[in-house]
C-alpha atoms as a PDB file:
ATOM      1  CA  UNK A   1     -38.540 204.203 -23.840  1.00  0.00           C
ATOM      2  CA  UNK A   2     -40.199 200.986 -25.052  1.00  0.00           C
ATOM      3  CA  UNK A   3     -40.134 200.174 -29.121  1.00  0.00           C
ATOM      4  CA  UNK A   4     -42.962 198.275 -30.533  1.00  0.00           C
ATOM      5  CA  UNK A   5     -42.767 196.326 -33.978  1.00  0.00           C
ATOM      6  CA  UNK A   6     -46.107 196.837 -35.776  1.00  0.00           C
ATOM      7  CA  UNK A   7     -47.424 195.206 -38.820  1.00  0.00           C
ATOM      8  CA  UNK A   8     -50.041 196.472 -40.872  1.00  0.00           C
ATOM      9  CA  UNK A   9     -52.285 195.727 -42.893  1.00  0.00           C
ATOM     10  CA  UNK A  10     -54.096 198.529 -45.185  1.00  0.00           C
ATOM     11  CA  UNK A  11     -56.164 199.861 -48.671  1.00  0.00           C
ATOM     12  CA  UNK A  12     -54.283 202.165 -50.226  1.00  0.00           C
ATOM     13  CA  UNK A  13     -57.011 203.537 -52.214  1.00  0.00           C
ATOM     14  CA  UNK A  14     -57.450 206.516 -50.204  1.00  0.00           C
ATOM     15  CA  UNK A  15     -54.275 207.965 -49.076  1.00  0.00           C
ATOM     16  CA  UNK A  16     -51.699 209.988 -50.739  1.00  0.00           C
ATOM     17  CA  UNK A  17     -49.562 207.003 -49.791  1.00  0.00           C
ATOM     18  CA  UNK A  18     -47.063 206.014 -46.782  1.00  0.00           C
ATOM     19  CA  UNK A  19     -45.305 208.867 -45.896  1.00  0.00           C
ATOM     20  CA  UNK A  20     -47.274 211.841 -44.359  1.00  0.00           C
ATOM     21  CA  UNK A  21     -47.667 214.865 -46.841  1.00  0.00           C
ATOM     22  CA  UNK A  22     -49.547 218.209 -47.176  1.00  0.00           C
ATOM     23  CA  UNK A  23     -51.757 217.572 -50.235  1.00  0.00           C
ATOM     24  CA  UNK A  24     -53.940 214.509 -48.304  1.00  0.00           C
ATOM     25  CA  UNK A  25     -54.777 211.476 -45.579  1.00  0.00           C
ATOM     26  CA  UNK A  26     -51.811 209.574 -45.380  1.00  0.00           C
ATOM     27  CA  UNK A  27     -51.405 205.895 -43.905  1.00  0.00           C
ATOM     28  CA  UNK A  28     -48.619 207.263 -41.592  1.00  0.00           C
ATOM     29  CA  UNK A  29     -50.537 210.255 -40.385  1.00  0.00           C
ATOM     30  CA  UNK A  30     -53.574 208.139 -39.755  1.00  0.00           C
ATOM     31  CA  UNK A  31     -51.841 206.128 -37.864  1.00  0.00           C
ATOM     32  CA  UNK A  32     -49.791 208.822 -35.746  1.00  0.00           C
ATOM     33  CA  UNK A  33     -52.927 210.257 -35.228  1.00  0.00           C
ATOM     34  CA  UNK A  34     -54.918 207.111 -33.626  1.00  0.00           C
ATOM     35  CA  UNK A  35     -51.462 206.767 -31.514  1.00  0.00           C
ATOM     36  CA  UNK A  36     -52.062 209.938 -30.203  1.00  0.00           C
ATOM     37  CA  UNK A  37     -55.398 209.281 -29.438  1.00  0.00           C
ATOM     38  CA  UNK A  38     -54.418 206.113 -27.296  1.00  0.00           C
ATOM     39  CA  UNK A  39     -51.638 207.576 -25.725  1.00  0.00           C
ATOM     40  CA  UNK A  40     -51.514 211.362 -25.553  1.00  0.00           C
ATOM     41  CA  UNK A  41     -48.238 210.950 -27.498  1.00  0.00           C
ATOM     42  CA  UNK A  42     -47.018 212.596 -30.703  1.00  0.00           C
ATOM     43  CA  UNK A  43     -44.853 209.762 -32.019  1.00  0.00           C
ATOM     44  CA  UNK A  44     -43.258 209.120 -35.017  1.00  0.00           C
ATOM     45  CA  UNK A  45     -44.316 206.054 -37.088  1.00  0.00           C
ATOM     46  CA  UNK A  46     -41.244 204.834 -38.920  1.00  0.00           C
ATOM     47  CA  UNK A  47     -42.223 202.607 -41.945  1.00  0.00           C
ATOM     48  CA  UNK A  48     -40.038 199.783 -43.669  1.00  0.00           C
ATOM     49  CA  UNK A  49     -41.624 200.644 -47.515  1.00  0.00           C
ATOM     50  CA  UNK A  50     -42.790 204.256 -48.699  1.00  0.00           C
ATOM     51  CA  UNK A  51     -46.066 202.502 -50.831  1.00  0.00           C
ATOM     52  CA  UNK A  52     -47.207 205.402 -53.183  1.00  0.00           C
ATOM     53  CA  UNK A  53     -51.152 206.358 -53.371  1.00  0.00           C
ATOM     54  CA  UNK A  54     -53.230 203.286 -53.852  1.00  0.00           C
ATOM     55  CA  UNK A  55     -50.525 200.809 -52.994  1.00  0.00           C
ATOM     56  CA  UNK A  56     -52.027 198.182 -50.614  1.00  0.00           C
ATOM     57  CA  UNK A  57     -50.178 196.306 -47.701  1.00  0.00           C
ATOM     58  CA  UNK A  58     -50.674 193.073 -46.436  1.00  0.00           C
ATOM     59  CA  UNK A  59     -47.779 192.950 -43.903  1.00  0.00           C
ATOM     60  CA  UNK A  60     -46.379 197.030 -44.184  1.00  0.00           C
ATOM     61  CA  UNK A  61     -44.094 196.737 -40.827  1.00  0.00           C
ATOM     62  CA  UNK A  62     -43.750 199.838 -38.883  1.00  0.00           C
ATOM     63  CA  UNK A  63     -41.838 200.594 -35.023  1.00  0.00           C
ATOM     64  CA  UNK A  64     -42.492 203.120 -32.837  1.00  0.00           C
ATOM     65  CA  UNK A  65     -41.250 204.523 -29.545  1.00  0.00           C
ATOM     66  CA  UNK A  66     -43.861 205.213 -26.635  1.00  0.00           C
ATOM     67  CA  UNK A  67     -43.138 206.318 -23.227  1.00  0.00           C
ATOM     68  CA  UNK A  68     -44.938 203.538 -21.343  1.00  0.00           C
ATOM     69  CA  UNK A  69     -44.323 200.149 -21.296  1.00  0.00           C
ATOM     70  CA  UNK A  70     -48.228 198.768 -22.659  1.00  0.00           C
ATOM     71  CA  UNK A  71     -49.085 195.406 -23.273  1.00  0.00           C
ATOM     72  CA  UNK A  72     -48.647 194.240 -26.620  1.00  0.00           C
ATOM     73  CA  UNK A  73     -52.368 192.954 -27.209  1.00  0.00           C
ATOM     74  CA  UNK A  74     -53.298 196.570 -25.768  1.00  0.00           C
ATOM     75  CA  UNK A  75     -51.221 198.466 -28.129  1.00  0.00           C
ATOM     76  CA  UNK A  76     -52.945 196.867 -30.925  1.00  0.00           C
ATOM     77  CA  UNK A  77     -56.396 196.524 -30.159  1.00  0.00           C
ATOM     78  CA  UNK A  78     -56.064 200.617 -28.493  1.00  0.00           C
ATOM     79  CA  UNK A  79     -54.902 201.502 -31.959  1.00  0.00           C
ATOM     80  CA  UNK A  80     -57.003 199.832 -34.108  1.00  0.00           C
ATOM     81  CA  UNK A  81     -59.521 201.319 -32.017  1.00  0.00           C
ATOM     82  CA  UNK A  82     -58.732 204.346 -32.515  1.00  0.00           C
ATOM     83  CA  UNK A  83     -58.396 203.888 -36.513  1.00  0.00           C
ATOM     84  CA  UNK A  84     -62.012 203.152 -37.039  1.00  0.00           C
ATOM     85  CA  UNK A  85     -63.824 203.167 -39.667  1.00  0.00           C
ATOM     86  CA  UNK A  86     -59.881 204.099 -41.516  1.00  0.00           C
ATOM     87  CA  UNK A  87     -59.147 200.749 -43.654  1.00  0.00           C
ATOM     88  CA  UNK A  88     -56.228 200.217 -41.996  1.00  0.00           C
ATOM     89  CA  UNK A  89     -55.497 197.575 -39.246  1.00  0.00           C
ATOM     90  CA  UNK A  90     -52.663 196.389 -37.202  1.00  0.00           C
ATOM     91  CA  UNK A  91     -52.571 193.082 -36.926  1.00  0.00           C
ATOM     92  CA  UNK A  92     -49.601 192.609 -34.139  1.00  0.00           C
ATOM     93  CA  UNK A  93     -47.615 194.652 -31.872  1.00  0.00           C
ATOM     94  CA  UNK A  94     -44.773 193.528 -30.347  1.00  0.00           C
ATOM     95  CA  UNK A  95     -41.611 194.551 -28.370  1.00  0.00           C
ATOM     96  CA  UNK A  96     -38.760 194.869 -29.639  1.00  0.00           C
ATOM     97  CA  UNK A  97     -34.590 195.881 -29.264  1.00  0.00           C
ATOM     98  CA  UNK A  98     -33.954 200.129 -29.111  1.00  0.00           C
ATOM     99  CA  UNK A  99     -31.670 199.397 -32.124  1.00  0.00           C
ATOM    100  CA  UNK A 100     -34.391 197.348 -34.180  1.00  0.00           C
ATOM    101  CA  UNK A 101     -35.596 199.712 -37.530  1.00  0.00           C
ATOM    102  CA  UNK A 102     -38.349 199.359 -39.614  1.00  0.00           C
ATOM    103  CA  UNK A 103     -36.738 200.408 -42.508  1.00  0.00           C
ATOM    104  CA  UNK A 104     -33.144 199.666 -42.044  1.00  0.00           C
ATOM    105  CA  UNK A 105     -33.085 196.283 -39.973  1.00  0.00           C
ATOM    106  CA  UNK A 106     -35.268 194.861 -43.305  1.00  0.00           C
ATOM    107  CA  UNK A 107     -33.055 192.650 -44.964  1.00  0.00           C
ATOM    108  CA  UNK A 108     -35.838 191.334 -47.642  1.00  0.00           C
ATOM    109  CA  UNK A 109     -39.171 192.773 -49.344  1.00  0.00           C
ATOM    110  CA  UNK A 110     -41.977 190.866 -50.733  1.00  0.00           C
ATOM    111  CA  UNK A 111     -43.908 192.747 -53.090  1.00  0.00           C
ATOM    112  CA  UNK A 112     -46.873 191.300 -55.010  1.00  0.00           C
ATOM    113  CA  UNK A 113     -48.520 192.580 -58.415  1.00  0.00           C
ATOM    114  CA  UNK A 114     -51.912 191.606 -59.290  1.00  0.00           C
ATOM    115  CA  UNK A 115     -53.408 191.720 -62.901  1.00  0.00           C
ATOM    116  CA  UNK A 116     -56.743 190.638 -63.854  1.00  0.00           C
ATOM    117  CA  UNK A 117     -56.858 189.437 -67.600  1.00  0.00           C
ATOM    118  CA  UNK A 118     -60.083 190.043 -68.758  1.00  0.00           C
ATOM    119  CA  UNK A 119     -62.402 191.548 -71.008  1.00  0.00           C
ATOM    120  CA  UNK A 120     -65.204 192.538 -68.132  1.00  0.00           C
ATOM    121  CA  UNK A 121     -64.732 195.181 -65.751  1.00  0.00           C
ATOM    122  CA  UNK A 122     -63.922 194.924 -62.265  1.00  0.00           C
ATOM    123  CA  UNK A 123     -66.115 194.993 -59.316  1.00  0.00           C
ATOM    124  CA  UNK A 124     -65.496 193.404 -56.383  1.00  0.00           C
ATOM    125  CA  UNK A 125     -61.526 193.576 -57.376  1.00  0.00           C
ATOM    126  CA  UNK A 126     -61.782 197.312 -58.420  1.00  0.00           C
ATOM    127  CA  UNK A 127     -58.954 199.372 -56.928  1.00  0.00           C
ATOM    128  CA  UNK A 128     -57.247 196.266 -55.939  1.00  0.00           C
ATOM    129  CA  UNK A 129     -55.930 195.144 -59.524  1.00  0.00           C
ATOM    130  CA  UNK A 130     -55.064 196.202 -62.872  1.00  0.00           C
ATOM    131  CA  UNK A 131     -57.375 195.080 -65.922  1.00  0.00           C
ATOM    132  CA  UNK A 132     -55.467 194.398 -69.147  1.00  0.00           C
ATOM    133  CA  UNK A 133     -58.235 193.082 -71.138  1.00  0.00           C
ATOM    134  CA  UNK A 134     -55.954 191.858 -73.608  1.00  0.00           C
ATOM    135  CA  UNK A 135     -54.801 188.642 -73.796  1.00  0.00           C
ATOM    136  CA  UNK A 136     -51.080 188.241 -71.648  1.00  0.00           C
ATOM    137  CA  UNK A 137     -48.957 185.019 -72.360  1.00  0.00           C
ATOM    138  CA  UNK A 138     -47.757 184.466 -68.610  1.00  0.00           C
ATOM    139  CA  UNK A 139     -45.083 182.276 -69.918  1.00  0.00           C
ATOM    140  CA  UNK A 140     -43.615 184.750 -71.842  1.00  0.00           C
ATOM    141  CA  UNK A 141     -43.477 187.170 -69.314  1.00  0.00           C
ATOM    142  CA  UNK A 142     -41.895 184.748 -66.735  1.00  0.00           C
ATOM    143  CA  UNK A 143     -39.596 183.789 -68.940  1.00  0.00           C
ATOM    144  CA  UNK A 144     -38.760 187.505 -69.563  1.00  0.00           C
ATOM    145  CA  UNK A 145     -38.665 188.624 -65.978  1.00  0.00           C
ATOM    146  CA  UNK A 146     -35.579 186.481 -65.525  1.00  0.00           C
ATOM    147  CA  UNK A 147     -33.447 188.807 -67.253  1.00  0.00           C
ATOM    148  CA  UNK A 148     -33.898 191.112 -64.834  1.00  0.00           C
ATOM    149  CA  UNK A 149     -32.624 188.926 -62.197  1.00  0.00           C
ATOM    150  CA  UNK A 150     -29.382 189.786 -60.336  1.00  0.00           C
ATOM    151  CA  UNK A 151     -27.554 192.621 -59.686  1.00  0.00           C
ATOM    152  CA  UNK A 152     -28.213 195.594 -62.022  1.00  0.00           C
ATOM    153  CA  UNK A 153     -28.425 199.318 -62.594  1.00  0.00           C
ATOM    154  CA  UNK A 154     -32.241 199.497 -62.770  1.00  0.00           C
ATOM    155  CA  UNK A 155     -32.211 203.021 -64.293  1.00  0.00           C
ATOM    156  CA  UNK A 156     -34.646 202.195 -66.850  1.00  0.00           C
ATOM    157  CA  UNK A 157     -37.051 200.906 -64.262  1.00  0.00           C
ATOM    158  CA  UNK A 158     -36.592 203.769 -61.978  1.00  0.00           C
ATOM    159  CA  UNK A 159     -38.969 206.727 -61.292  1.00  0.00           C
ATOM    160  CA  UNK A 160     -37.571 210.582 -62.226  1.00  0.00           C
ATOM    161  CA  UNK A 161     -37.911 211.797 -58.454  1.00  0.00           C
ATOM    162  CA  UNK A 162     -36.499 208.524 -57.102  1.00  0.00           C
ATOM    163  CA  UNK A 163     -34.298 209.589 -54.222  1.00  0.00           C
ATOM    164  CA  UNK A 164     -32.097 206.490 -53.878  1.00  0.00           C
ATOM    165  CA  UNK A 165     -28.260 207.245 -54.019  1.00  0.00           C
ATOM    166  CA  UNK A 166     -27.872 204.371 -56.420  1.00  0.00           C
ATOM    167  CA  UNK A 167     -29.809 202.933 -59.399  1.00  0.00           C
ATOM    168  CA  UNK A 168     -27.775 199.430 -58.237  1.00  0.00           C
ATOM    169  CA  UNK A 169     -30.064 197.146 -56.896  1.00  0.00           C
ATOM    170  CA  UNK A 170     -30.131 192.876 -56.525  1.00  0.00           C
ATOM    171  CA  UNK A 171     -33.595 191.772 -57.729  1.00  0.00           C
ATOM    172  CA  UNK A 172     -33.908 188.299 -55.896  1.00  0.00           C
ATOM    173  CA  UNK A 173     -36.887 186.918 -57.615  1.00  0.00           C
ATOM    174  CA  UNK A 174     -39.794 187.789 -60.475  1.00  0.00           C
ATOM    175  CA  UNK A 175     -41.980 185.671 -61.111  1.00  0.00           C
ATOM    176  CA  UNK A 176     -44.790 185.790 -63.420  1.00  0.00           C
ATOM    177  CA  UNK A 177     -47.998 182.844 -62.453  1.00  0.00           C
ATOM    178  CA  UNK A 178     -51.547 182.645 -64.075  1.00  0.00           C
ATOM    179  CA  UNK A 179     -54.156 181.685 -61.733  1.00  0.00           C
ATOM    180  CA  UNK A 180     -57.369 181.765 -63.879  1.00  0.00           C
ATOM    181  CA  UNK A 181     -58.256 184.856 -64.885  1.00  0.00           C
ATOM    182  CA  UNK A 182     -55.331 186.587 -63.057  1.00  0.00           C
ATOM    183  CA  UNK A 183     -51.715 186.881 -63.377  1.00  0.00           C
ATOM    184  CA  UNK A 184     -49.650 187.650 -60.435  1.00  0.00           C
ATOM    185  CA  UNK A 185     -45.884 188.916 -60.548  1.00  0.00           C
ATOM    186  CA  UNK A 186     -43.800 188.144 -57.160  1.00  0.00           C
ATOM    187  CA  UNK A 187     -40.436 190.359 -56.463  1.00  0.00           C
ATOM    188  CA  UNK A 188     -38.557 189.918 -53.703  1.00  0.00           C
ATOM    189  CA  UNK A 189     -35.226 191.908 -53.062  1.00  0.00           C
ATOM    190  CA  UNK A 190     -33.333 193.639 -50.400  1.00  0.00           C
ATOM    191  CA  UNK A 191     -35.010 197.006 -51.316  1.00  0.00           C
ATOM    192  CA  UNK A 192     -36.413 198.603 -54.401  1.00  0.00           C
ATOM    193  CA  UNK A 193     -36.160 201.645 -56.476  1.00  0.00           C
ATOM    194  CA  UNK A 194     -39.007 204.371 -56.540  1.00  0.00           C
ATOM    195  CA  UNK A 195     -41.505 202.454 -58.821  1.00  0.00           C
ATOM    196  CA  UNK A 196     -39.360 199.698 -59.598  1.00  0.00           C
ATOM    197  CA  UNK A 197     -41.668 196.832 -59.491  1.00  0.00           C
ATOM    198  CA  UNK A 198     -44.446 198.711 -61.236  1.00  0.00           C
ATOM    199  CA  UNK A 199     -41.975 199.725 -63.985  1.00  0.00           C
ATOM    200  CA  UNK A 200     -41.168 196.243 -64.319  1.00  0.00           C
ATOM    201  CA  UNK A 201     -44.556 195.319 -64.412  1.00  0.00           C
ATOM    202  CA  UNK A 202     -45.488 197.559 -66.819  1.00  0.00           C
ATOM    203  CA  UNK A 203     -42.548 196.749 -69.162  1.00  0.00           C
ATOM    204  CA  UNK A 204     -43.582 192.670 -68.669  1.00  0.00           C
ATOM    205  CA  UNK A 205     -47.417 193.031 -70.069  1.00  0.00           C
ATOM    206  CA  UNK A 206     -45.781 194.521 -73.234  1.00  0.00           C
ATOM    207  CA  UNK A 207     -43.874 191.133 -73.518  1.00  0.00           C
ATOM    208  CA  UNK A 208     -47.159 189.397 -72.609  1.00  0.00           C
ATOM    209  CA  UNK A 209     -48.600 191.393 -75.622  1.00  0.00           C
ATOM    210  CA  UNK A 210     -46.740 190.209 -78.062  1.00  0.00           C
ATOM    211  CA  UNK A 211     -45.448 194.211 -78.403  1.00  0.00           C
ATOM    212  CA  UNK A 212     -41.898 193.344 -76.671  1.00  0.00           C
ATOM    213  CA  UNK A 213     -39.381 190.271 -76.903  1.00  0.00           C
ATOM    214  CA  UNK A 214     -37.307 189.185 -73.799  1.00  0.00           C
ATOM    215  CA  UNK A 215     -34.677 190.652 -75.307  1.00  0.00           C
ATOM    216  CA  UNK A 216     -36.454 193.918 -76.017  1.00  0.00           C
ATOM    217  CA  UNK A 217     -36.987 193.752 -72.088  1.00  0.00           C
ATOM    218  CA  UNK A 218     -33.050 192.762 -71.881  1.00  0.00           C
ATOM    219  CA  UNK A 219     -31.993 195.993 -73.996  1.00  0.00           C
ATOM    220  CA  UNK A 220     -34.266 198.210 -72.039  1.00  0.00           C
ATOM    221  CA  UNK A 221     -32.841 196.957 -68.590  1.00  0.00           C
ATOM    222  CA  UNK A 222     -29.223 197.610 -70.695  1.00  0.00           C
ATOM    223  CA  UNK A 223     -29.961 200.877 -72.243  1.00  0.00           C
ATOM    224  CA  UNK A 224     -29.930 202.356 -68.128  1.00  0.00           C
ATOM    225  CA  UNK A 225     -32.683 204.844 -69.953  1.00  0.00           C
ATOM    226  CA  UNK A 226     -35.845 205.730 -67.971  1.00  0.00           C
ATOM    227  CA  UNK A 227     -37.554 206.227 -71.783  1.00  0.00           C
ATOM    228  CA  UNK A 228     -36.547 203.185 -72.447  1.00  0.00           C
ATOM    229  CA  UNK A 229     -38.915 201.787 -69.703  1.00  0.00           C
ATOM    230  CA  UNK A 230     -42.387 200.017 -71.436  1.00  0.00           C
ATOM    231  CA  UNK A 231     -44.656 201.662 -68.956  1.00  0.00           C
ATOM    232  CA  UNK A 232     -45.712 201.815 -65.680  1.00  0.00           C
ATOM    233  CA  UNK A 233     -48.578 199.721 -64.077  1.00  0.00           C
ATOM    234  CA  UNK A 234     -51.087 201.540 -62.305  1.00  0.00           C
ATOM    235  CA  UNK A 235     -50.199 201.854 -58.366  1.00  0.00           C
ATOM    236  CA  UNK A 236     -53.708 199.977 -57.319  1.00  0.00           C
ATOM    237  CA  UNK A 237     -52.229 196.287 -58.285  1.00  0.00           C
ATOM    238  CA  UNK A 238     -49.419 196.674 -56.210  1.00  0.00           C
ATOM    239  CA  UNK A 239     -49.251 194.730 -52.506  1.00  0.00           C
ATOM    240  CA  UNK A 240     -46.453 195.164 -49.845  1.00  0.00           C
ATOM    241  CA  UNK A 241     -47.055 191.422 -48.635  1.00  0.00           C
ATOM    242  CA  UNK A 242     -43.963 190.537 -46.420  1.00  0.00           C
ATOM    243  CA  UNK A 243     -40.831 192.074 -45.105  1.00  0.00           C
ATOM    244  CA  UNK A 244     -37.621 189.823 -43.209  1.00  0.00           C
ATOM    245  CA  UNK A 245     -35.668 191.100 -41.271  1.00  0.00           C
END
């Protein structure tokens, strides 16, 4: 039975997120469902990154066993039929080894956080950042988010229903840039805990606000206290942009 490597691109905005549930559209069902549509099939779409509601993917990367052998140029353009008018796309289909996994063949995640620092509301970027119409020193922040590089227990940053069998996780990279208006945070790491990044996020503006210290950040990350945590950014900033495998 042939697997195919899929990577997706969609607006979380409205879905209940990844995974398919009971209470609401998710991106998986949508997507099992305009499989089925192509193929007859009920398959399984196995995702490398749960995203919550609203989270947004520019490269989500799914796989997916079907029981012919289709082009990969059909696979994509039959499901993307099949999606439409859904904002969701794939953008590439490819073959790939029985063993490959979505999930567990991922060896690093790219996740992007945008903020838009201003005092006027959003349009065209509404449901696609966070406004903090406060002013946010960006070097402060950056500066900041390197404490939290490395390996860690990120208990602090780590949601109550988080499922993970450790709060030990290696945070590659966090970066905090200003671009105009707009302040993006870039994490990278092997995997993340249940609202991780936006925890971190959260916690980060509060530096950029004067309200925290890096080390206040430091002794939160230390405390392993999920009170301890600043915050947590809205889900509607938050990109899956790249995962390695």
């Amino acid at each position: 039975m042939p697997r195919y490597k899929l990577t997706i691109e969609y607006d979380g905005t409205p879905y209940v997120g990844w995974q398919a549930q009971d209470n609401g559209a998710s991106v998986q069902g949508v997507l099992t469902g305009a499989i089925a549509a192509f193929t007859g099939e009920h398959a399984t779409v196995h995702g490398a990154g749960r995203t919550d509601a609203g989270v947004h993917a520019l490269a989500q990367i799914a796989h997916v066993d079907l029981a012919k052998d289709w082009d990969d140029d059909t696979v994509r353009d039959a499901i993307n039929f099949h999606l439409r008018p859904q904002p969701i796309a794939v953008l590439a289909a490819e073959h790939v080894a029985v063993d490959f996994e979505a999930r567990f063949s991922a060896i690093k995640r790219h996740y992007l956080y945008r903020i838009a620092n201003r005092r006027a509301d959003l349009t065209l970027d509404r449901n696609r950042a966070w406004r903090v119409p406060r002013p946010l020193d960006a070097a402060a922040m950056h500066a900041a988010a390197q404490k939290l590089i490395g390996r860690h227990d990120f208990t602090t940053f780590r949601a109550a229903e988080c499922q993970a069998k450790s709060p030990v996780k290696t945070l590659d990279r966090l970066d905090v840039l200003r671009e105009g208006e707009e302040i993006r945070v870039v994490a990278m790491a092997r995997s993340f805990l249940h609202h991780q990044v936006r925890s971190m996020v959260g916690s980060l503006v509060h530096v950029g606000e004067g309200k925290w210290s890096a080390g206040d950040l430091e002794a939160a990350l230390a405390a392993r206290d999920r009170t301890r945590c600043g915050q947590v950014a809205p889900p509607h900033g938050l990109y899956l942009v790249r995962v390695e495998y």
